[in-house]
C-alpha atoms as a PDB file:
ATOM      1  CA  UNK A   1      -3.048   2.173  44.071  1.00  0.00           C
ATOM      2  CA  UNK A   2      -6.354  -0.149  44.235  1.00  0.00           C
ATOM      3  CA  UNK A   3      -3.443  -3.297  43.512  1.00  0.00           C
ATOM      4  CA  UNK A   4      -1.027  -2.028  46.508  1.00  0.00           C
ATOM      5  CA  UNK A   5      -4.266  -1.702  48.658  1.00  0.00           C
ATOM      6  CA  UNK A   6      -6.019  -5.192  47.795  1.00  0.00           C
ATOM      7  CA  UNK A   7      -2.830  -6.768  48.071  1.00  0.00           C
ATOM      8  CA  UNK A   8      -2.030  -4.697  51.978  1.00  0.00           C
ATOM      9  CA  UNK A   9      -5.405  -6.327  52.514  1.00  0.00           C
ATOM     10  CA  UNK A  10      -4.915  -9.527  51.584  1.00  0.00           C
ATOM     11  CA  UNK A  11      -1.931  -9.879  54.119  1.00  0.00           C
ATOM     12  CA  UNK A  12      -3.661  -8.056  57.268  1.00  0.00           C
ATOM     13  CA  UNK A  13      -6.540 -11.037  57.000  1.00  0.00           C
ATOM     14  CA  UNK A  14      -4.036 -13.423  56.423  1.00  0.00           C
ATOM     15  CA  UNK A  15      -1.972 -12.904  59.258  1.00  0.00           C
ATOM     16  CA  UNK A  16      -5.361 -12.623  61.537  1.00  0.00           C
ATOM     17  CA  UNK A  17      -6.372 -15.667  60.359  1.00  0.00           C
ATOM     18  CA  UNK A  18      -2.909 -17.503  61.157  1.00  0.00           C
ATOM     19  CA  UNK A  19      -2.582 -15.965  64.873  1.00  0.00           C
ATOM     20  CA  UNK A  20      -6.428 -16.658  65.228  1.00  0.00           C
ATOM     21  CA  UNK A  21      -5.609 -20.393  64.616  1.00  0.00           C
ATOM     22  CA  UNK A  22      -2.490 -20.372  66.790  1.00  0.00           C
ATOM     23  CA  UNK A  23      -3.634 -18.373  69.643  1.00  0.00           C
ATOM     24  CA  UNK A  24      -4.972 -20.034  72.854  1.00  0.00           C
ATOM     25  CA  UNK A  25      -8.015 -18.316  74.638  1.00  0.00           C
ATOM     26  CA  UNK A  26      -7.773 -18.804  78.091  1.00  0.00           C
ATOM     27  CA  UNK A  27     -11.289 -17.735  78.618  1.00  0.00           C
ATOM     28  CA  UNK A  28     -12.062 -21.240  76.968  1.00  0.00           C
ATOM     29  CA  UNK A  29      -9.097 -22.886  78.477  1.00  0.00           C
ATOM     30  CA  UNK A  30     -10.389 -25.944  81.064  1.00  0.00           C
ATOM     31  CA  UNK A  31      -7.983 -27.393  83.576  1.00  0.00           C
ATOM     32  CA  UNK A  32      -9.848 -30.256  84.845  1.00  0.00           C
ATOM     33  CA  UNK A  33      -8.721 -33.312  87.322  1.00  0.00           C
ATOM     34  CA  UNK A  34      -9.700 -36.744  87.808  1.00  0.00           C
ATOM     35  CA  UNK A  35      -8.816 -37.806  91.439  1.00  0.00           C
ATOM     36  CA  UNK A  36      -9.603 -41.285  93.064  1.00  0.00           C
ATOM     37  CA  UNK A  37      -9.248 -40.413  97.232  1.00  0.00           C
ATOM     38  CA  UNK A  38      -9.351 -43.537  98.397  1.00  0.00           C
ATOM     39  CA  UNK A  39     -12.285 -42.129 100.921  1.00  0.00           C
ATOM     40  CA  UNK A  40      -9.756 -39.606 102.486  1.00  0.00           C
ATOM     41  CA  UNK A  41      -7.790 -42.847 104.264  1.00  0.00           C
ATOM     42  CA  UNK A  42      -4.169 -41.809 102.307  1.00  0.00           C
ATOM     43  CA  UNK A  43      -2.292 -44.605 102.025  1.00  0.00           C
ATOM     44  CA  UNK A  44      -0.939 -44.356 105.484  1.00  0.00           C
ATOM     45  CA  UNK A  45      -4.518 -44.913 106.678  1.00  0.00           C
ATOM     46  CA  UNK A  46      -4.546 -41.786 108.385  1.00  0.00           C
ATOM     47  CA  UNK A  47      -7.448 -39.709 106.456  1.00  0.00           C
ATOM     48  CA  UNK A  48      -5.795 -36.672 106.155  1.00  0.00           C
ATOM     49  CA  UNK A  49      -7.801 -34.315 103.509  1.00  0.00           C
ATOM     50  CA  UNK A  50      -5.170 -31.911 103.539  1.00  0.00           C
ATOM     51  CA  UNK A  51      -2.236 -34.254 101.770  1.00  0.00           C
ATOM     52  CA  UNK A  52      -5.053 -34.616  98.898  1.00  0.00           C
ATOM     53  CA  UNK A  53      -6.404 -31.172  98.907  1.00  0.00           C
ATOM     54  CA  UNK A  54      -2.513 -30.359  98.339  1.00  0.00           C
ATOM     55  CA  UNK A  55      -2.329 -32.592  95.522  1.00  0.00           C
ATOM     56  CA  UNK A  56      -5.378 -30.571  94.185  1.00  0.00           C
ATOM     57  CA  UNK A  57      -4.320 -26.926  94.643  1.00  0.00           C
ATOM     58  CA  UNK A  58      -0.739 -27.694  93.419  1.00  0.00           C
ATOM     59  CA  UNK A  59      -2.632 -27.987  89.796  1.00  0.00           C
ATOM     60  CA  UNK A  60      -4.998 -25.348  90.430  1.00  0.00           C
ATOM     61  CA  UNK A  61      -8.088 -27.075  88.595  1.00  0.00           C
ATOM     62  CA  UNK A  62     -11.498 -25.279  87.015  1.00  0.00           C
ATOM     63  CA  UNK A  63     -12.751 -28.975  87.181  1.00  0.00           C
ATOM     64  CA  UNK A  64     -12.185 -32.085  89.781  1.00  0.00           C
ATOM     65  CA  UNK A  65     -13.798 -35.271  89.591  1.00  0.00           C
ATOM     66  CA  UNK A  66     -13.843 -36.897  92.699  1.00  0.00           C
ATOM     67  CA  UNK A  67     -14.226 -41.052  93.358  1.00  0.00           C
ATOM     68  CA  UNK A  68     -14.452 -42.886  96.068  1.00  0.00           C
ATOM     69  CA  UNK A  69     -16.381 -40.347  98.280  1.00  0.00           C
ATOM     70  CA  UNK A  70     -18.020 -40.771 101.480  1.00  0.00           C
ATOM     71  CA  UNK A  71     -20.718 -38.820 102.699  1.00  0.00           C
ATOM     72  CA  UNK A  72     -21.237 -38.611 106.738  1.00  0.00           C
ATOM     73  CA  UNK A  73     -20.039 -42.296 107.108  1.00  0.00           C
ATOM     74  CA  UNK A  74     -18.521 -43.563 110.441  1.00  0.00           C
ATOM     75  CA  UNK A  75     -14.882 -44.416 108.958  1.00  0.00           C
ATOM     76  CA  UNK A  76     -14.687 -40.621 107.438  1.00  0.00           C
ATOM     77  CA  UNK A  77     -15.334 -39.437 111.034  1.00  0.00           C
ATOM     78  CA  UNK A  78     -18.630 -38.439 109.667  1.00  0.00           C
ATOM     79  CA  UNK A  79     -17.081 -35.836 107.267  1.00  0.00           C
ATOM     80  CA  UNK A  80     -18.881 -34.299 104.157  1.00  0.00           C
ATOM     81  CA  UNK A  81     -15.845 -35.160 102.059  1.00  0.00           C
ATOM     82  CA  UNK A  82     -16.375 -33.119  98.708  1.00  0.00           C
ATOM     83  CA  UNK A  83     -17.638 -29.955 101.486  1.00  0.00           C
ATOM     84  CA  UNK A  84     -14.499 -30.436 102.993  1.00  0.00           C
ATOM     85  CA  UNK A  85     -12.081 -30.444 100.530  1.00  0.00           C
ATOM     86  CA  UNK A  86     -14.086 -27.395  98.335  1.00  0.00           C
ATOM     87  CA  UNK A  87     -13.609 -25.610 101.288  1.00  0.00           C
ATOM     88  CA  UNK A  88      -9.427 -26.578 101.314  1.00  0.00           C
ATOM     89  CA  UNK A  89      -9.520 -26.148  97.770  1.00  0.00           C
ATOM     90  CA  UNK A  90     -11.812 -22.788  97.541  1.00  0.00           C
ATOM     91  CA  UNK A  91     -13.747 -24.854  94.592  1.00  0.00           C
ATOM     92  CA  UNK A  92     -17.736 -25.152  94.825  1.00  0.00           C
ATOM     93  CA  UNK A  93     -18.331 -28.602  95.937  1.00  0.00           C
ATOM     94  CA  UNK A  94     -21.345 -30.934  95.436  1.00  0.00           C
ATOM     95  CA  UNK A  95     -21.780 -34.932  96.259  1.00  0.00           C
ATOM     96  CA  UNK A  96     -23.866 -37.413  94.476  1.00  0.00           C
ATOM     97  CA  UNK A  97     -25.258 -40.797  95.911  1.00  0.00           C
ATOM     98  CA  UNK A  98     -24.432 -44.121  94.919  1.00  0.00           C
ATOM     99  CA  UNK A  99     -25.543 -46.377  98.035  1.00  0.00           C
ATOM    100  CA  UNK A 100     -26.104 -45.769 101.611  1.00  0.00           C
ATOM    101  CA  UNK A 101     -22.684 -47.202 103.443  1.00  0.00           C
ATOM    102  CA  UNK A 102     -21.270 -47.335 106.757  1.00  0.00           C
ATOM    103  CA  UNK A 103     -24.067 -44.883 108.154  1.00  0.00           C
ATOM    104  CA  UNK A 104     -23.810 -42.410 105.702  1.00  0.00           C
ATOM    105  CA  UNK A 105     -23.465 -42.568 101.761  1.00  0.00           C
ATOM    106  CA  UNK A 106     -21.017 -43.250  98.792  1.00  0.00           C
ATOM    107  CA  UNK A 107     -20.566 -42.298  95.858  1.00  0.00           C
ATOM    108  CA  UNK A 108     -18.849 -39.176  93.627  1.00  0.00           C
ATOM    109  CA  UNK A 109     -17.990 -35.667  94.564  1.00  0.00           C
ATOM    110  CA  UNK A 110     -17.345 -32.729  92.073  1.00  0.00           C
ATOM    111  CA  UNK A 111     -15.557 -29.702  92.480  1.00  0.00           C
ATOM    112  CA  UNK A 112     -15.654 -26.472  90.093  1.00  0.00           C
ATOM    113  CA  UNK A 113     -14.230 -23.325  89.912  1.00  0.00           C
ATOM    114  CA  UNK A 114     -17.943 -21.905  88.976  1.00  0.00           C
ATOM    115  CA  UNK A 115     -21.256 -21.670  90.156  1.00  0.00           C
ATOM    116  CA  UNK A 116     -23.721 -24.724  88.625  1.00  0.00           C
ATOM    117  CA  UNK A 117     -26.766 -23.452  86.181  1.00  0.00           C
ATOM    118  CA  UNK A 118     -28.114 -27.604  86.269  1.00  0.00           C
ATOM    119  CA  UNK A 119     -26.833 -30.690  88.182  1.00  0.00           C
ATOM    120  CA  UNK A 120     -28.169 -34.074  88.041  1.00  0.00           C
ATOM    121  CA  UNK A 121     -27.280 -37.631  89.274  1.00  0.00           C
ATOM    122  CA  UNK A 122     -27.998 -40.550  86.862  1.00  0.00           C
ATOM    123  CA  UNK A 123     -28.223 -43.680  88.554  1.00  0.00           C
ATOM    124  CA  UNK A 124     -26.011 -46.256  86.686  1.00  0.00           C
ATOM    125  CA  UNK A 125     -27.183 -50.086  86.040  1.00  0.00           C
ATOM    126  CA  UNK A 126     -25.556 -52.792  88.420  1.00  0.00           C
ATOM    127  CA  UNK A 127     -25.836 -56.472  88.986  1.00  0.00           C
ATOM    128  CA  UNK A 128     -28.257 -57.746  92.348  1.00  0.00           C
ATOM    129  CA  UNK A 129     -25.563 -57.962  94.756  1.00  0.00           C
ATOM    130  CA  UNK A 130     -22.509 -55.555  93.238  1.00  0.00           C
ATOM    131  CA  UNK A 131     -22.024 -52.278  94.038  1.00  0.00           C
ATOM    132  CA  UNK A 132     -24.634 -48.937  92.597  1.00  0.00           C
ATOM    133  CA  UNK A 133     -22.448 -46.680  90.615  1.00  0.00           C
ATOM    134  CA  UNK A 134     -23.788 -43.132  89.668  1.00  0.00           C
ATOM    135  CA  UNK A 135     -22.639 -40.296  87.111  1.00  0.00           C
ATOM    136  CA  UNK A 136     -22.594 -37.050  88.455  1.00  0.00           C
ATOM    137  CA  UNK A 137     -22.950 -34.146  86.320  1.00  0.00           C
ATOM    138  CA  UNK A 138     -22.922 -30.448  86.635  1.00  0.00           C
ATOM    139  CA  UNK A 139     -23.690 -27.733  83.837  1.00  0.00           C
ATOM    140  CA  UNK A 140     -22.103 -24.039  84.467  1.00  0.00           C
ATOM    141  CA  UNK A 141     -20.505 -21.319  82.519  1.00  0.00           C
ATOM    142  CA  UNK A 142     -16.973 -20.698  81.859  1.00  0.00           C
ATOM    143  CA  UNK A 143     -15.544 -16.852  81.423  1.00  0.00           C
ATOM    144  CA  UNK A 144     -15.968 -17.197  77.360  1.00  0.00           C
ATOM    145  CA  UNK A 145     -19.656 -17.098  78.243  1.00  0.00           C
ATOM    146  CA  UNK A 146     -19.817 -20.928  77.014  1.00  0.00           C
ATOM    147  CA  UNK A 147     -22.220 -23.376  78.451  1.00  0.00           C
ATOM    148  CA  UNK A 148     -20.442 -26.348  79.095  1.00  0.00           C
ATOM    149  CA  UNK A 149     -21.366 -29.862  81.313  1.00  0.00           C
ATOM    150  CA  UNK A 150     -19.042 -31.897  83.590  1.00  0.00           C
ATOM    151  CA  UNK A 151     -19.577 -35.395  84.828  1.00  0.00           C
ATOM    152  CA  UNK A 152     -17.605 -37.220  87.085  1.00  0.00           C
ATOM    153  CA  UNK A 153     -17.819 -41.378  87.392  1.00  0.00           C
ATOM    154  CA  UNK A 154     -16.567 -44.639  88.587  1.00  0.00           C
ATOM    155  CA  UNK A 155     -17.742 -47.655  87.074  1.00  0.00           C
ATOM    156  CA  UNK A 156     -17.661 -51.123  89.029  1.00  0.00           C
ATOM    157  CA  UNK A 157     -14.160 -52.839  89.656  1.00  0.00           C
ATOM    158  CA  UNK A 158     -15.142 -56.423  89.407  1.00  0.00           C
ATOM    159  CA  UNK A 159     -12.943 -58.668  87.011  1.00  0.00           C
ATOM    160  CA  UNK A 160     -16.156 -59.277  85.243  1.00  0.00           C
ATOM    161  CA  UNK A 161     -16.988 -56.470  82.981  1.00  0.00           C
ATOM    162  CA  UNK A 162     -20.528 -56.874  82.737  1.00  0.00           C
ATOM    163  CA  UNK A 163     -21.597 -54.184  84.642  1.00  0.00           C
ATOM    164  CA  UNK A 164     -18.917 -51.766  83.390  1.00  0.00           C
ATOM    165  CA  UNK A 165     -20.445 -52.683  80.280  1.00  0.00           C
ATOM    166  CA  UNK A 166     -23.751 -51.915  81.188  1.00  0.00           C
ATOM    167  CA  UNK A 167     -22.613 -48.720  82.880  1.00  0.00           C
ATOM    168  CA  UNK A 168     -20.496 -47.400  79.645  1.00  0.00           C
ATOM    169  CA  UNK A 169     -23.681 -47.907  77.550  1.00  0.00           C
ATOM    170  CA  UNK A 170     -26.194 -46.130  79.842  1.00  0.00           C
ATOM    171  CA  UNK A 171     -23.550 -42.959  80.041  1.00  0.00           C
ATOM    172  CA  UNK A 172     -23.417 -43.044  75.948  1.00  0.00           C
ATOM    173  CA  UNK A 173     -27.423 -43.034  76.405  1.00  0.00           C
ATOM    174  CA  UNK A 174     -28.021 -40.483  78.788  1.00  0.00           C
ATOM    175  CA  UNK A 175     -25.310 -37.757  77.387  1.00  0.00           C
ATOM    176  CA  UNK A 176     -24.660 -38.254  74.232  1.00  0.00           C
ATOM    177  CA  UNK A 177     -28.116 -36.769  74.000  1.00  0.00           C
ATOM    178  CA  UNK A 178     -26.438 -33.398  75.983  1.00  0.00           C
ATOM    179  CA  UNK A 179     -27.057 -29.541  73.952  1.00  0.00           C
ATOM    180  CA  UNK A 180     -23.231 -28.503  75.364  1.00  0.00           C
ATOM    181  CA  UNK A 181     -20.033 -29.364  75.200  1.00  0.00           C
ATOM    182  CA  UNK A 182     -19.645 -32.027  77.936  1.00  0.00           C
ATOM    183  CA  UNK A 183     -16.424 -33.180  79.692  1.00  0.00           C
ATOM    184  CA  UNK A 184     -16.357 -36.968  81.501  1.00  0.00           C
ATOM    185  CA  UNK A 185     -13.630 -37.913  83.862  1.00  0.00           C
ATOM    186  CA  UNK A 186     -13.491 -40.549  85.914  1.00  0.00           C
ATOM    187  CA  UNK A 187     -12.340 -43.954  87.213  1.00  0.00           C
ATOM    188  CA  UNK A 188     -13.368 -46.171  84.611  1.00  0.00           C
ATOM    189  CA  UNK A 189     -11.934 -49.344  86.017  1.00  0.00           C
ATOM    190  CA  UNK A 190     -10.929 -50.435  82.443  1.00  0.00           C
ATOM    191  CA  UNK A 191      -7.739 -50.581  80.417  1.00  0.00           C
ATOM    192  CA  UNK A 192      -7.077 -48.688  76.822  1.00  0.00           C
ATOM    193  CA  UNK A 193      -8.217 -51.303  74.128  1.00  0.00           C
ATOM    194  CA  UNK A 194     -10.866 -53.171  76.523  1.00  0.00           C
ATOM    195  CA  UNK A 195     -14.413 -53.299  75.807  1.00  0.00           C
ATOM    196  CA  UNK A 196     -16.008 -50.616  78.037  1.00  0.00           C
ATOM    197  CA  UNK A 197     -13.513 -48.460  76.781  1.00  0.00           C
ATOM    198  CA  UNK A 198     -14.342 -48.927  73.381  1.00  0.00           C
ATOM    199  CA  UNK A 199     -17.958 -48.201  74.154  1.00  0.00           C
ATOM    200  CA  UNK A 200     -17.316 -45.042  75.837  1.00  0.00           C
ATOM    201  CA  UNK A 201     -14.352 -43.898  72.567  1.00  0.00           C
ATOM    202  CA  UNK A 202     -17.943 -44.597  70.141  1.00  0.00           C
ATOM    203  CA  UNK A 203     -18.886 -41.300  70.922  1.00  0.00           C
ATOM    204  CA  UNK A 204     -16.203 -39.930  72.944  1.00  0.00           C
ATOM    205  CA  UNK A 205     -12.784 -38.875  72.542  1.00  0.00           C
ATOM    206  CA  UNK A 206     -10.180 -39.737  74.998  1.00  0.00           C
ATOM    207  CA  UNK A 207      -7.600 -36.746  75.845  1.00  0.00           C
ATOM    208  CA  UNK A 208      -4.627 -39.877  76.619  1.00  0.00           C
ATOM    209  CA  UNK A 209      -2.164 -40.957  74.043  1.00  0.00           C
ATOM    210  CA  UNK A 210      -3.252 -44.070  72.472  1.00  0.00           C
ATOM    211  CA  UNK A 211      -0.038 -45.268  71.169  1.00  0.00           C
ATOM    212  CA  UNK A 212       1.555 -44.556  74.584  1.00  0.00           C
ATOM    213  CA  UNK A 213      -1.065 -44.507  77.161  1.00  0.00           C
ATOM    214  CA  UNK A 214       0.369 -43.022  80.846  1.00  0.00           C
ATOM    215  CA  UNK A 215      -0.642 -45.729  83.632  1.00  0.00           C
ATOM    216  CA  UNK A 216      -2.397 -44.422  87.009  1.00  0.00           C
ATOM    217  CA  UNK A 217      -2.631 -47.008  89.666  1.00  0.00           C
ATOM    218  CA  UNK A 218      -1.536 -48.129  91.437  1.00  0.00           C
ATOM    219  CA  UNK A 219       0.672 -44.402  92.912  1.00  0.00           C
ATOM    220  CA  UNK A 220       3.044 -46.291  94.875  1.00  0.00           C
ATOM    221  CA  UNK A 221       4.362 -48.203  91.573  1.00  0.00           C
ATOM    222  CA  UNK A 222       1.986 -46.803  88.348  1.00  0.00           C
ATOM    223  CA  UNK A 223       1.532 -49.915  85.897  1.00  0.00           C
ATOM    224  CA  UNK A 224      -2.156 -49.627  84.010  1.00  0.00           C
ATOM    225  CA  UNK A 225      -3.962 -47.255  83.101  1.00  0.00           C
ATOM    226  CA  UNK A 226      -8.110 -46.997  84.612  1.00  0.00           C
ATOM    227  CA  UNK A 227      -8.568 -43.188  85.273  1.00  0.00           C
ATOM    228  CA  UNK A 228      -9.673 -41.267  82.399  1.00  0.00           C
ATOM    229  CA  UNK A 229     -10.938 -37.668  80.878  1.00  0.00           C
ATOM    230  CA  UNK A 230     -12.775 -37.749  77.814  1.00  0.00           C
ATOM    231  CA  UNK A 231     -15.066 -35.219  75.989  1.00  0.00           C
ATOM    232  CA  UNK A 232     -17.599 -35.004  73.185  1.00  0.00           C
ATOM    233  CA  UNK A 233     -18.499 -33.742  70.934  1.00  0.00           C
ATOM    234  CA  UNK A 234     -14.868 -34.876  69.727  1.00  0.00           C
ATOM    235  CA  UNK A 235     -14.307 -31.753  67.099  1.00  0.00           C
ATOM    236  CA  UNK A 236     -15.372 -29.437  70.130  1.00  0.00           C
ATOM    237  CA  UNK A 237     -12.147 -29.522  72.501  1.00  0.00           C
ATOM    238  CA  UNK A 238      -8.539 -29.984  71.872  1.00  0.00           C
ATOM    239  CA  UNK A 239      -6.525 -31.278  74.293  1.00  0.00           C
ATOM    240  CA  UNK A 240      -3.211 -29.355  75.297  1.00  0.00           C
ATOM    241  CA  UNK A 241      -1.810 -30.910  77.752  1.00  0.00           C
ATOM    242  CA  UNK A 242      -2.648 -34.242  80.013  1.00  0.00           C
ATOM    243  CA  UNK A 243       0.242 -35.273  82.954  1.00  0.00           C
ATOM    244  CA  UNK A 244      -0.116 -37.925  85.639  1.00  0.00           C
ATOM    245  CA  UNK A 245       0.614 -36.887  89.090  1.00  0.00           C
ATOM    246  CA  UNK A 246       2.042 -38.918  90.935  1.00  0.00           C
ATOM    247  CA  UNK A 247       1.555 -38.930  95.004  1.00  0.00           C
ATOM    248  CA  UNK A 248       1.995 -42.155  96.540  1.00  0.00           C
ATOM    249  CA  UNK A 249       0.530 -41.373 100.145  1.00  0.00           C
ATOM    250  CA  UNK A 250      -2.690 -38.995  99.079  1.00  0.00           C
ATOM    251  CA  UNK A 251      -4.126 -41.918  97.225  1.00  0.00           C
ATOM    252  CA  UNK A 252      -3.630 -45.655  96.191  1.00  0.00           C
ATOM    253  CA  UNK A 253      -4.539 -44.045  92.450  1.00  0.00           C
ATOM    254  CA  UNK A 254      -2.344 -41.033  90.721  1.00  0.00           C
ATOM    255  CA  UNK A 255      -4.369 -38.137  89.971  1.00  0.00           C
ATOM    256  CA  UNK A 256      -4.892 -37.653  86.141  1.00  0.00           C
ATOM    257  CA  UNK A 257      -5.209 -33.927  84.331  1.00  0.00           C
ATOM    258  CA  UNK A 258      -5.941 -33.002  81.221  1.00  0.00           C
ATOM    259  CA  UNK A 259      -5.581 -29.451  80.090  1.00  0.00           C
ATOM    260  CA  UNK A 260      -8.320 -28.532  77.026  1.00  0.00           C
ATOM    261  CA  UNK A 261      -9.445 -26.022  75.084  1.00  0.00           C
ATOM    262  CA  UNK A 262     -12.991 -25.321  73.624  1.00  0.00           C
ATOM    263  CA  UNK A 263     -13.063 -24.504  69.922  1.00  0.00           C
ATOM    264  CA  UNK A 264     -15.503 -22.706  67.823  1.00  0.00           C
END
């Protein structure tokens, strides 16, 4: 009888153990979106936040990364972009400063599904004369309970990579040293293989196919690949899903998702 029972035993925890390993908690499921706007202009040049808050809700996000985001400036009608498109979105929006512009300010705009326990705004290193960059990050709970951080980025386009150089090695500085499970999307203004890329993949782990990597930009004709979502540490998430959505008036860029899971 003790044989029959051990062996009854032995199966039960066996089976857990395979559908715990197979299963996908959705409590600890992230959707999360990295989304150049092109400073609400569209395409067209007709700054229409709703044709890119559509693109948003259509993927229903926990997570948005926003580039390319003016704050109060004269040619976005003196709009709080990332306000304006939380509210369109029903996300919780926040902006962070890169450089004064046009009367107002630039820089990158998050969206999240859930409230913020921390934000900060690292200032990112640039050459006299280029362009400040920032990293914005946020630090919140998902419905597991988990603590988890979110940045959003966009390092400098010049054909020069210095300062995306510069920039990839002051974001392995600042959060590699993070206690949670961080996220970073962005546009990285850098191809798979080149050298700010291969700083950032040192400590992070890109959710994109390396053998097949999906271009973004430009949306009207998609032919390299610069927007990104990576995570760390790199044992911590698995990635389920990533697609490239295409929408060639919201945004000269295609939006970029990536659908991941945090692990034990």
């Amino acid at each position: 009888m003790k044989i029959v029972i051990t062996i009854t035993l032995a199966i039960l925890i066996n089976c857990y153990s395979l559908k715990s390993q197979t299963s996908i908690d959705s409590s600890r499921t992230v959707k999360v979106l990295s989304f150049n706007i092109l400073h609400g202009a569209t395409t067209k040049g007709d700054f229409d936040l709703d044709v890119i808050a559509r693109v948003i809700n259509m993927v229903d996000p926990d997570f948005v990364a926003l580039q390319e985001v003016d704050f109060k400036t004269n040619r976005a009608h003196n709009y709080d972009l990332t306000t304006e498109i939380g509210w369109r979105t029903k996300l919780v929006p926040i902006f962070g400063k890169a450089m004064e512009y046009d009367g107002g300010e630039y820089g990158e705009g998050i969206l999240s599904r859930y409230s913020f326990l921390a934000t900060r705004n690292i200032p990112l290193p640039y050459s006299l004369g280029n362009e400040p960059r920032a990293a914005l990050e946020i630090t919140t709970l998902l419905p597991s309970g988990d603590t988890v951080s979110f940045i959003g980025t966009h390092l400098d386009h010049l054909k020069n990579e210095q300062d995306r150089v510069a920039q990839a090695k002051k974001i392995n500085e600042v959060f590699s040293k993070n206690c949670y499970p961080t996220i970073l999307a962005g546009d990285l203004n850098a191809v798979p293989g080149s050298t700010p890329i291969g700083i950032l993949e040192n400590i992070w782990m890109g959710s994109y196919n390396k053998d097949n990597p999906k271009p973004t930009f430009p949306s009207n004709n998609p032919s390299v690949k610069i927007d990104y979502i990576m995570f760390l540490p790199k044992n911590k998430w698995k990635v389920l899903k990533t697609e490239v959505i295409v929408d060639t008036i919201a945004s000269d860029h295609c939006a970029y998702l990536s659908i991941l899971q945090l692990l034990d």
